[in-house]
Structure formats: C-alpha cells, structure tokens
Protein backbone atom coordinates (compact mmCIF):
# COMPACT_ATOMS: atom_id res chain seq x y z
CA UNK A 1 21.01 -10.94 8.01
CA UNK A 2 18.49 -12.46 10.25
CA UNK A 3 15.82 -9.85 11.84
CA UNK A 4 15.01 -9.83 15.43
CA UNK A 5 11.50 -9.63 16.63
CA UNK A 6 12.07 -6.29 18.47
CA UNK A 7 14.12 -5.19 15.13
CA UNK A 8 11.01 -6.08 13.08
CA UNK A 9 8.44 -4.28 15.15
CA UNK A 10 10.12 -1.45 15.18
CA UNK A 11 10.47 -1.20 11.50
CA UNK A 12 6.88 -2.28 10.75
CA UNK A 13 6.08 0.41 13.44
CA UNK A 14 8.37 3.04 11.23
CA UNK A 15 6.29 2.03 8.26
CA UNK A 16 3.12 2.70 9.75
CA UNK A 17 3.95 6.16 10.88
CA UNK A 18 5.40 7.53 7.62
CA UNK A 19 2.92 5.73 5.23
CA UNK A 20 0.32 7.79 7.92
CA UNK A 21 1.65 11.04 6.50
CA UNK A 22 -0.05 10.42 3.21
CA UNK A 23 -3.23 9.58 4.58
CA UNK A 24 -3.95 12.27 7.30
CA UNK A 25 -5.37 15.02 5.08
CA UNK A 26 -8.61 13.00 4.22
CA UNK A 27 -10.68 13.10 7.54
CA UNK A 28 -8.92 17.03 7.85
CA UNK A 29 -10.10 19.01 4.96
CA UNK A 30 -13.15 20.92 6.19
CA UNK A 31 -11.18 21.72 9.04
CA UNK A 32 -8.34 23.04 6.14
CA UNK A 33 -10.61 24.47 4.10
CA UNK A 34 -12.41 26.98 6.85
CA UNK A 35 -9.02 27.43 8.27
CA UNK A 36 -7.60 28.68 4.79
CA UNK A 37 -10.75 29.99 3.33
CA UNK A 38 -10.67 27.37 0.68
CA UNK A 39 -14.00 26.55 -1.58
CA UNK A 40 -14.25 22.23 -1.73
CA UNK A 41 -12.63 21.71 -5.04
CA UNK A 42 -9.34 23.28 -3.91
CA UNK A 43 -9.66 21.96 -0.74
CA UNK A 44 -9.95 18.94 -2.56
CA UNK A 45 -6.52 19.55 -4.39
CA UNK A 46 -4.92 18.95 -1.03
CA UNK A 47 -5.48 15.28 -1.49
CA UNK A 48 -4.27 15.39 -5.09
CA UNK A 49 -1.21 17.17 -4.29
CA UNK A 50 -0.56 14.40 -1.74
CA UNK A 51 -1.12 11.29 -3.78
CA UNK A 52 0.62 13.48 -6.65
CA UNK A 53 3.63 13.18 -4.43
CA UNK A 54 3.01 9.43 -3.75
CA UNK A 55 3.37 8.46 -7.60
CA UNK A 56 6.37 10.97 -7.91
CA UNK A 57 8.26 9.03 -5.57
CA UNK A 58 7.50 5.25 -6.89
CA UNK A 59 8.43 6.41 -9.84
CA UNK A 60 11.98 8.73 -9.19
CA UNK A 61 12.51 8.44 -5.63
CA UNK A 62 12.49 5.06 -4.35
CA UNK A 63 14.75 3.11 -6.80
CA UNK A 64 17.57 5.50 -5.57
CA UNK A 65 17.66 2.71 -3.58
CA UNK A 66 19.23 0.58 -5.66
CA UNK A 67 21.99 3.37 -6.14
CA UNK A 68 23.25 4.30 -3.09
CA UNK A 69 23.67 2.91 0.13
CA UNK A 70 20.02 2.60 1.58
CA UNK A 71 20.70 3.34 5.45
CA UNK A 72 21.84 6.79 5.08
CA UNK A 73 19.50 7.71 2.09
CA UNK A 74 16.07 6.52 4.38
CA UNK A 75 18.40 8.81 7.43
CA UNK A 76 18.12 11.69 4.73
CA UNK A 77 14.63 11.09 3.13
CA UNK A 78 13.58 10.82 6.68
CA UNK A 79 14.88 14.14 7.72
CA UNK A 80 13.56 16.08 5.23
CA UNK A 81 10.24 14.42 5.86
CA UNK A 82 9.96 16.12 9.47
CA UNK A 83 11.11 19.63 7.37
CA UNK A 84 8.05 18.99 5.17
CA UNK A 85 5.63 18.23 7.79
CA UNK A 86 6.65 21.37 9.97
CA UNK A 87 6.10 23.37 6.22
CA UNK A 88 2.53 21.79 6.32
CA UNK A 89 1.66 22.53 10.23
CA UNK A 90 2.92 26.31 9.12
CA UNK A 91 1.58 27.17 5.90
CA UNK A 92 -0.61 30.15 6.04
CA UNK A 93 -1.75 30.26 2.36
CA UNK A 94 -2.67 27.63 -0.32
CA UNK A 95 0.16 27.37 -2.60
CA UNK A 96 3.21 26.67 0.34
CA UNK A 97 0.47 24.35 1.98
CA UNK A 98 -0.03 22.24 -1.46
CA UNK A 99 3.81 22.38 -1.63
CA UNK A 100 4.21 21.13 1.71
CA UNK A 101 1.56 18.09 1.25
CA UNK A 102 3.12 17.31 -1.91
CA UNK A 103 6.44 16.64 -0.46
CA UNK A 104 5.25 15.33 2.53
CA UNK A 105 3.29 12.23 -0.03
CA UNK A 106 6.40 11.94 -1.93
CA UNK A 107 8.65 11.69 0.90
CA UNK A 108 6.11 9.16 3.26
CA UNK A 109 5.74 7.18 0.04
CA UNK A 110 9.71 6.43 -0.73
CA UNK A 111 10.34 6.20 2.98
CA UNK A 112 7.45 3.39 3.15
CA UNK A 113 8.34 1.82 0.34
CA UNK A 114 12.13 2.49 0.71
CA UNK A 115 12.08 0.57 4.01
CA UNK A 116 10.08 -2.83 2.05
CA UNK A 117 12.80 -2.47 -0.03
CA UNK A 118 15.69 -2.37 2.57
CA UNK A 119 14.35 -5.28 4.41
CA UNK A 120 13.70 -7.32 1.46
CA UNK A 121 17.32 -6.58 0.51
CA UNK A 122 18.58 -7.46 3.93
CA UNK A 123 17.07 -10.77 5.08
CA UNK A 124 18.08 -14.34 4.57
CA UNK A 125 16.92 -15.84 1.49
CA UNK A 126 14.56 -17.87 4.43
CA UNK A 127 13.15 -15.00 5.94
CA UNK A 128 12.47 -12.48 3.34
CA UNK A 129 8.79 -13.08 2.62
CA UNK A 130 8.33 -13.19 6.34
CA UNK A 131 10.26 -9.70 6.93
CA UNK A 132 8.34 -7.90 3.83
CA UNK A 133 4.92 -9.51 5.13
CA UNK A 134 5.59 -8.19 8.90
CA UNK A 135 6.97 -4.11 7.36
CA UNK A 136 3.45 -4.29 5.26
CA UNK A 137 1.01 -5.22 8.19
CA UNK A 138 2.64 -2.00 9.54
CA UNK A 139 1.56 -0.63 6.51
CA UNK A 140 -1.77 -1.64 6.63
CA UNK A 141 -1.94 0.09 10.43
CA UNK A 142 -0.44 2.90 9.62
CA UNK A 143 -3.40 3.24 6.48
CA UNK A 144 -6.31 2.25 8.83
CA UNK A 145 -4.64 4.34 11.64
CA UNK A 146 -4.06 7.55 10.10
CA UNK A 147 -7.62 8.69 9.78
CA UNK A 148 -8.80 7.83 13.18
CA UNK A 149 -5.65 9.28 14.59
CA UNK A 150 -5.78 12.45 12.67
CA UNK A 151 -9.34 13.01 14.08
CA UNK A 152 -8.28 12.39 17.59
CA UNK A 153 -5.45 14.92 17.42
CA UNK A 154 -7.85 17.46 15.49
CA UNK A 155 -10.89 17.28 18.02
CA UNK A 156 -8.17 18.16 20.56
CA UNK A 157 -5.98 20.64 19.50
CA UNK A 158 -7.06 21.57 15.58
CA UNK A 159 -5.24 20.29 12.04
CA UNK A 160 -2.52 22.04 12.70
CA UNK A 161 -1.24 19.89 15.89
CA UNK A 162 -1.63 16.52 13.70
CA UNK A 163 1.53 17.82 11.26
CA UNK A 164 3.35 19.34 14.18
CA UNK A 165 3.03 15.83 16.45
CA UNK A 166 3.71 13.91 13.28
CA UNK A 167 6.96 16.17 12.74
CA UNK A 168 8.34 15.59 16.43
CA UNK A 169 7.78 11.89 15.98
CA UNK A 170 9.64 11.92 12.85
CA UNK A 171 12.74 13.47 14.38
CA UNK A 172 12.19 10.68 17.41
CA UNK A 173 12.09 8.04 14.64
CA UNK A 174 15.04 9.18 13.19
CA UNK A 175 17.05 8.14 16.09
CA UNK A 176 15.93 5.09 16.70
CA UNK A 177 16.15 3.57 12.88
CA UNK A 178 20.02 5.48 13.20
CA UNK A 179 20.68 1.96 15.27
CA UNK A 180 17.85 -0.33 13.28
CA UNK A 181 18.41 0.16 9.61
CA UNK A 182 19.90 -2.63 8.34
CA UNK A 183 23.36 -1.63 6.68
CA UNK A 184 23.03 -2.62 2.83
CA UNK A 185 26.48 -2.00 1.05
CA UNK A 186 25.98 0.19 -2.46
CA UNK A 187 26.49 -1.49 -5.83
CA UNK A 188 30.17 -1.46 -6.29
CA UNK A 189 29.43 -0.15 -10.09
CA UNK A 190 26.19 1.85 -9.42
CA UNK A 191 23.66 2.96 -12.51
CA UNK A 192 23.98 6.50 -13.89
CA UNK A 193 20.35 7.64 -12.94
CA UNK A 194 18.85 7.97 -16.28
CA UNK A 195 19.98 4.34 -17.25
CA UNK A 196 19.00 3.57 -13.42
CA UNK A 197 15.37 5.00 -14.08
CA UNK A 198 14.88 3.34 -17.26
CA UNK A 199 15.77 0.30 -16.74
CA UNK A 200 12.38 -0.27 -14.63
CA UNK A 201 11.36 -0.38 -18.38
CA UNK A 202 13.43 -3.89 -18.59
CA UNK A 203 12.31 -5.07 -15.51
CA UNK A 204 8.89 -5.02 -17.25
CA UNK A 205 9.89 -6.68 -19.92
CA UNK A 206 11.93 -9.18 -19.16
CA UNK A 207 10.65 -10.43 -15.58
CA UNK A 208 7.56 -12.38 -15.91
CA UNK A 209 6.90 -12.42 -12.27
CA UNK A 210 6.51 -8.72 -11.89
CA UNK A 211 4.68 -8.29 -14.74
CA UNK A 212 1.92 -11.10 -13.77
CA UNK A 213 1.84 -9.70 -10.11
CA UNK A 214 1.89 -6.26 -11.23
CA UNK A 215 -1.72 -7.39 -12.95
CA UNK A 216 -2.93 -9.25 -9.80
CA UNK A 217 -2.38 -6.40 -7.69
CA UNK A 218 -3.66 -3.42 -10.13
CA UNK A 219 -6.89 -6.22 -10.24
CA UNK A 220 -7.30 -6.55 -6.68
CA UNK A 221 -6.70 -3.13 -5.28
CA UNK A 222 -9.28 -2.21 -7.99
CA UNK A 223 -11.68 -4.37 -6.69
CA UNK A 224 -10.49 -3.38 -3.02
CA UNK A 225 -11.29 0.47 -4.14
CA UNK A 226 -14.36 -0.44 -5.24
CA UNK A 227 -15.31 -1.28 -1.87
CA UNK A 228 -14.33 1.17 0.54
CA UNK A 229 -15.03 4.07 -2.30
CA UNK A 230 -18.71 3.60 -2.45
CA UNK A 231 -19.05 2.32 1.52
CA UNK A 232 -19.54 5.50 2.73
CA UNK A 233 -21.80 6.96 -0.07
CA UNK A 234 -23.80 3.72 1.37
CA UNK A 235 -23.69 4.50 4.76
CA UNK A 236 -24.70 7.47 5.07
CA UNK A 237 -27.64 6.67 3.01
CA UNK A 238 -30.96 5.30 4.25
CA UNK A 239 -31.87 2.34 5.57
CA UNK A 240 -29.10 2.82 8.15
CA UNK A 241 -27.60 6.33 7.89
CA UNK A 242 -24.63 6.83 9.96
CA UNK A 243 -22.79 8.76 11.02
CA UNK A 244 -18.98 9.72 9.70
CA UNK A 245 -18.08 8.37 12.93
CA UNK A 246 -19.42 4.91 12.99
CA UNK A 247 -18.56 4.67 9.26
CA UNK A 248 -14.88 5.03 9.82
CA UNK A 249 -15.11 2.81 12.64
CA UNK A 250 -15.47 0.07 10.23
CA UNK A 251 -12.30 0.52 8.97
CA UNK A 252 -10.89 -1.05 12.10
CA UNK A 253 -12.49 -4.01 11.20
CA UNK A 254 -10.28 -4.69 8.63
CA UNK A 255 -7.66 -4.91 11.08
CA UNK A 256 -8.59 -8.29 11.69
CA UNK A 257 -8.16 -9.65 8.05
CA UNK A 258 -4.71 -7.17 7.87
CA UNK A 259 -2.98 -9.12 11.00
CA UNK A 260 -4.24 -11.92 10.14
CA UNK A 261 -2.22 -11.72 6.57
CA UNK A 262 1.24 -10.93 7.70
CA UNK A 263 1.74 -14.61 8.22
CA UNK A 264 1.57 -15.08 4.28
CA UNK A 265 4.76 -13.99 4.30
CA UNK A 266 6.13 -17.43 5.98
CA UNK A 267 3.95 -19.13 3.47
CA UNK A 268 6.16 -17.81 0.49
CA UNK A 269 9.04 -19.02 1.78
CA UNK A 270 8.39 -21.80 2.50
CA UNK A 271 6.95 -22.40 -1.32
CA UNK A 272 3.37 -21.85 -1.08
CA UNK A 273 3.11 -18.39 -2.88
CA UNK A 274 1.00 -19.60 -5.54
CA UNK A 275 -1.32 -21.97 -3.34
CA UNK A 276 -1.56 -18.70 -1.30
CA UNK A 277 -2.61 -16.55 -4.21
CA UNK A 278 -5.11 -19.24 -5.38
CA UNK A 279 -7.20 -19.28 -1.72
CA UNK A 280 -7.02 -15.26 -0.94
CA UNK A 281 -8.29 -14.91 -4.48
CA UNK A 282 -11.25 -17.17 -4.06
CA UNK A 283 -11.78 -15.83 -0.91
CA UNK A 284 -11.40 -12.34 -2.55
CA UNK A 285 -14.41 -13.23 -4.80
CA UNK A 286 -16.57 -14.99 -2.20
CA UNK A 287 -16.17 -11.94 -0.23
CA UNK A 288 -18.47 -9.98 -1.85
CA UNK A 289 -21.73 -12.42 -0.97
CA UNK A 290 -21.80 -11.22 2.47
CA UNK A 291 -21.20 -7.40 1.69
CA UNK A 292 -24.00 -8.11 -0.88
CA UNK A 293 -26.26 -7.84 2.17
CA UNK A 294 -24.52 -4.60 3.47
CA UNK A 295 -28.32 -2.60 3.04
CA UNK A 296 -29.96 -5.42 5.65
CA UNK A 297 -26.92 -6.33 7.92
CA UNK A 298 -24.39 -4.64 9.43
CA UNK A 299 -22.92 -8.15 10.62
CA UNK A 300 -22.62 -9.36 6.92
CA UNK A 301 -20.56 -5.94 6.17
CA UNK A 302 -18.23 -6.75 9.20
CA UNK A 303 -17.88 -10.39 7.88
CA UNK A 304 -17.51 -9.49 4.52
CA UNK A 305 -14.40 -6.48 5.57
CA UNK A 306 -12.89 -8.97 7.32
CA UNK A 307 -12.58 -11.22 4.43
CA UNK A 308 -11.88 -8.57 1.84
CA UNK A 309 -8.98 -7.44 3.82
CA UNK A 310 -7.54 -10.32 4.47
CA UNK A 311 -7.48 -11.86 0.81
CA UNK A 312 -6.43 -8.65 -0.60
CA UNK A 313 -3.37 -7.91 2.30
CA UNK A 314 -2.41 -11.72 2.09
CA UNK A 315 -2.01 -11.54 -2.09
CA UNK A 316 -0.20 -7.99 -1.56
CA UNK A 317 2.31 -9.88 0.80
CA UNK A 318 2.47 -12.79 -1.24
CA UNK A 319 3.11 -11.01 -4.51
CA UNK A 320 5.34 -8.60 -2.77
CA UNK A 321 7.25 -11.58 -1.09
CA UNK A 322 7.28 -13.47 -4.79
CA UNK A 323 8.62 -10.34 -6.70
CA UNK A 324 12.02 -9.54 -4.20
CA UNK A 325 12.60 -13.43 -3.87
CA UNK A 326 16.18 -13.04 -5.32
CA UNK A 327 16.86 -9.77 -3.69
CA UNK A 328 18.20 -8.10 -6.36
CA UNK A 329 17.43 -4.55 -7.67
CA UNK A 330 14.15 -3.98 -4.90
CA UNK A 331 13.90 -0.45 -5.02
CA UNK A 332 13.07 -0.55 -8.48
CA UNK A 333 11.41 -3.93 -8.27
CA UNK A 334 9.08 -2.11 -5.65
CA UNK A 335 8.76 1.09 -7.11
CA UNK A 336 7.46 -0.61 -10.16
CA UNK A 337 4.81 -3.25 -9.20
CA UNK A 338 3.46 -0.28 -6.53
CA UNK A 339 2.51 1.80 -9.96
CA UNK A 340 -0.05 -1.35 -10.63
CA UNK A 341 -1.20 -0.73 -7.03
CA UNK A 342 -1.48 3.21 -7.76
CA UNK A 343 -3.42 2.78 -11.22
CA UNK A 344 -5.42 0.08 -9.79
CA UNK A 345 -6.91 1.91 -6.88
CA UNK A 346 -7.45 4.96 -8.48
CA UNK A 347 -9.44 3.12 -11.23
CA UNK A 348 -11.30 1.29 -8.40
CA UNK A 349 -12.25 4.57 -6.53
CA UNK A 350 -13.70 6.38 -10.29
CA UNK A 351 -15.46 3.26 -10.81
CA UNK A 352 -17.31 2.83 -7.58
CA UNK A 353 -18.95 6.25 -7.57
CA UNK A 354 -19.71 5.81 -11.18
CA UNK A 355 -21.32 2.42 -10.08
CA UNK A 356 -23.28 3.66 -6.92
CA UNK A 357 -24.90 6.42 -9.06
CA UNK A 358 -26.02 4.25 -11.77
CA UNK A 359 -27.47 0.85 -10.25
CA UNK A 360 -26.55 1.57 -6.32
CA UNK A 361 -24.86 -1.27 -4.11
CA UNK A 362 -25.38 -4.38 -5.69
CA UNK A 363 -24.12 -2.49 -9.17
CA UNK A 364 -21.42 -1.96 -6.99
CA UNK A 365 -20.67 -5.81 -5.53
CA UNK A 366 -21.42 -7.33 -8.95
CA UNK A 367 -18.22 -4.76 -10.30
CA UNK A 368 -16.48 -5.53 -7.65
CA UNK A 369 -17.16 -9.50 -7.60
CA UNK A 370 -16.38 -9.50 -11.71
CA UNK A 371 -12.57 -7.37 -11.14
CA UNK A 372 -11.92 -10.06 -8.48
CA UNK A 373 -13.19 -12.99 -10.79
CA UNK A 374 -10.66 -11.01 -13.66
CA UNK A 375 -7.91 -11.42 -10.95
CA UNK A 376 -8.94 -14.91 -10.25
CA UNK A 377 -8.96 -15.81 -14.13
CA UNK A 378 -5.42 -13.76 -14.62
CA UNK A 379 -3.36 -15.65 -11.99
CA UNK A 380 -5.23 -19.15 -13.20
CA UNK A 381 -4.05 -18.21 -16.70
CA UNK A 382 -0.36 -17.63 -15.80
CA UNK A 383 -0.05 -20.70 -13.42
CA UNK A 384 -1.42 -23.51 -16.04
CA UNK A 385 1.48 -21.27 -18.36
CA UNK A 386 4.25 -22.00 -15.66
CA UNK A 387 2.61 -25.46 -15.31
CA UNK A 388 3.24 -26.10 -19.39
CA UNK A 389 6.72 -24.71 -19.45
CA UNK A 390 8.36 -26.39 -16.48
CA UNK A 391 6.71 -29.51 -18.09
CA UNK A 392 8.32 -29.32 -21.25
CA UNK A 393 11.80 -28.23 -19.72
CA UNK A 394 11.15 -31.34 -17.75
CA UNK A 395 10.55 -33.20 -20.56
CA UNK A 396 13.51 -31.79 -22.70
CA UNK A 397 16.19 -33.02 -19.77
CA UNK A 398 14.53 -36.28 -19.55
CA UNK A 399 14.91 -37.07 -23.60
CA UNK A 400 17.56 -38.81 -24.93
CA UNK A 401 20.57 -36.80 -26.03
C-alpha cells in the first residue's frame, strides 16, 4: 500500500511516544528514589528492569508479528501498555514498581519496533525504505524527547504525573492507530511459536545481509554509546562544568543530524544503500575530530553531535531499510538485527566510563574513532565480497556453455 503523508506522521508520531516510555525513568530517579525511600543502586535497578523489558521483547515479543495479524496485536500490545503505565504512576513499593517498568520497556519496545515492522511489511516495494526511515526519525524524537519531557512534567506536577499523562495518551493513541494501522493479512500457515522463535536462529545463518548489518549497527551504536556515555561525566567536569540542565540540552542538538537522516530512507530505494553506508561511515569517523576539542569548544561539540547523529541515524535507516527490502518475515527480521543494536550500546556505555577513568576524553574519542574505523573496515570488507561474487556469477553466465 502506498502511505500518506498525514498517515506517516502519525505513525512516526506513535513511535516516538511509546519508544518514550522506555526512556523516561533516567532524568526521574532521584525523584523515585526519595519518593520510595530507595538507596542509588536499587534506584538504579529501575533502569535495568526497564531495558530488561526492552531485550525481552526483541527477543519473544515482537516476531509475534510475523504470526498473527499485526493490526490487532499492536491494538492489544498497545492496551496493555496504558495498564502498565497506570501500574507504574501507582506503585507504592519497589517490587510492583520494578514490575510495572519492566512491562512498560517490554511493551514500548515491541510496540516501537512492532510498528517498523508493520510499515515495512505494508509499503510498496518503492516506498519501504522511505516509510521505515520516516517511523525511525520518530524514533529518534521520541529518544531525545523523553528526557526533556519527563523533566518538564516532573518540575510541574512530580514523577508520578509523567506515567499517568503518558497512560491517557496511550489510550488517545489507541484510537487513532484503530483507523491508521495498516491491515497486514496473517500467514495463511502461521509458525508454531517455538519453531517461530527459533527460526531467528536461520535468519542468522542463512541471510548475509542481516548478519553484516547486524555487525555495522552493534559497531556503530557502540561507538555512538561511547559518546553520549562519557559526555556528561565531561561536562560536569572542569574547564566548563555545567549544569544537568545545559548538558541535556545538547541532546537536542542531535536533532539536527536525526531529521536530517530520515531522507536515507529514499536513498535505499532508489539503490544507494551501500553508497549511503560508505559516506555516514566516514563521516561517522571524521566525527570525532571536532568532539576531540569538546574540553576547549563548546561549538566543536555541537558540530561534532550533529555529525555523529546524523551518520549513525542515516546507517540505522539504511541498514534497517536494506534488511526488510523483500518484506518478508520483519518482525523477526527486526527483532533480530535490534539485539546487535542492544549488545552494541550496552558495550559502548561500559566502555566509555571505563575509558574516561583511565585516560579521560581523548581516551575516550580515540575508542570511539577506532569502533567507528572497525565499522568502516567491516562494511568495506563485505562490499569488495559482494563485489567478487556478483563478478564471478557475471562471469559464469557470460562463458560459453
């Protein structure tokens, strides 16, 4: 089916508010933690419980897609998403509040990612890469957004109001995607679950694409990690030491570089997907010259976000875009290459820290600039491969019988 811009926005607007959900706990958790009497490391288990849920639901949740009918499954995930936010904005003690936030990350996650999925299997072959590169830039809001949001909310009317207002937009959403889901018929001759589940295993296996993508993107969302891990450790620190404030503001910056990606999805179909990886990644790499200079300049920082976000969200497109070409089986195609993302940007994050403590923030670009050289080398590797083998199949239906 072809997607209407009003159709799109919508959806891309949908994907920034539930991919929000696993995000607004971050700036929140002193205001948690005095709230529930919590010491830091258990307040700290409220994130963990939340990205807990996230990796739960790439991994069980969103290739139910590929199962049953999709409309009425994101209608149901959806639902029970509000439930789990009002258990959150309710829970009086630790345990139903880590429940809550556990479901609420597994439930944002596979509605998120259950919606790339939809799209991708929607849209004309022509427009895929465009559709999947427009639902991720609402992504990438709905990541930047959630923090500053969550603040807002919280300055005005405590933690408790950002669940509650998150819930009554959920159940408002709701109606509105009953009209703008896409209707994608079930297999006629659906999986049993198990084989369903397993057979993300194959995927791996057989399909070179996903597997060379999954790489890219565990490489660059390290590298990405990297970054905006040890920022604020920087910050904060002398010679500029600011405040949490001005340091989250800079996360809007990378707005910029996010909008300016979503047209990478036009650039995949119309057959550039691999000159597109080759650019973002160099640009990827050069990025980290400018934020080299982070301790003298704020400008470089801003220049050097802007083009950090922009190669990274243009090569998540592009992969994403390159991996649901043919349409077939994207829940599970999805659900698997997001694991990369997962591993790689928890890697990232333990690396950075480990990095600022040990040689500060150039220890920290030169790791950074050497995982985005790795990704650089990986996808240079794999294209002279494809290069070799479409030149000998050339060659073989050229030669004499």
């Amino acid at each position: 089916m072809h997607f209407s811009t009003t159709r799109l926005a919508l959806l891309a607007a949908s994907a920034a508010l539930c991919v929000a959900n696993v995000y607004y706990a971050q700036p929140l958790l002193d205001l948690i933690g005095a709230d529930l009497a919590l010491d830091r490391a258990m307040a700290g288990g409220i994130v963990t419980a939340t990205q807990l849920g996230s990796v739960l639901a790439l991994l069980f949740v969103v290739p139910l897609g590929d199962r049953f009918d999709r409309k009425r499954l994101l209608l149901v995930q959806l639902a029970a998403l509000a439930f789990a936010l009002a258990g959150v904005a309710t829970a009086g003690q630790v345990m139903p509040l880590l429940g809550a936030m556990a479901l609420a990350g597994l439930l944002g996650t596979a509605m998120t990612q259950g919606l790339i999925a939809c799209v991708a299997a929607a849209a004309d072959d022509g427009q895929r890469g465009h559709v999947v590169g427009v639902v991720q830039g609402g992504v990438v809001l709905g990541l930047l957004g959630a923090r500053v949001v969550a603040g807002g909310i919280a300055d005005l009317a405590g933690w408790r109001a950002v669940y509650a207002v998150s819930a009554a937009s959920t159940v408002l959403l709701a109606a509105l995607l009953w009209r703008a889901l896409p209707t994608v018929p079930p297999p006629a001759r659906p999986l049993p679950y198990r084989e369903l589940i397993g057979s993300m295993v194959t995927l791996l296996r057989t399909d070179r694409v996903l597997r060379v993508r999954g790489v890219i993107a565990l490489l660059i969302f390290a590298a990405f990690n990297i970054f905006w891990s040890a920022m604020a450790l920087e910050l904060a620190g002398p010679p500029h030491a600011l405040p949490h404030t001005a340091i989250g503001a800079f996360g809007l910056v990378g707005l910029i570089g996010a909008l300016g990606a979503m047209r990478a999805g036009r650039l995949v179909d119309s057959g550039r997907g691999e000159w597109t990886t080759g650019v973002a990644l160099v640009l990827l790499c050069a990025a980290w010259l400018p934020l080299a200079f982070t301790p003298a300049s704020l400008v470089a920082l801003g220049i050097g976000i802007v083009a950090l976000d922009l190669a990274v969200q243009a090569l998540h497109v592009t992969n994403q875009g390159l991996i649901l070409r043919s349409g077939a089986a994207p829940g599970r195609l999805v659900g698997s290459y997001m694991l990369f993302y997962a591993v790689g940007s928890g890697a990232g994050a333990l690396a950075a820290t480990a990095a600022h403590a040990a040689g500060g923030w150039h220890l920290v670009c030169l790791l950074g600039a050497a995982v985005s050289m790795a990704a650089l080398a990986c996808w240079l590797a794999s294209w002279r491969a494809a290069r070799r083998a479409a030149a000998r199949a050339h060659a073989v239906c050229r030669s004499p019988a």
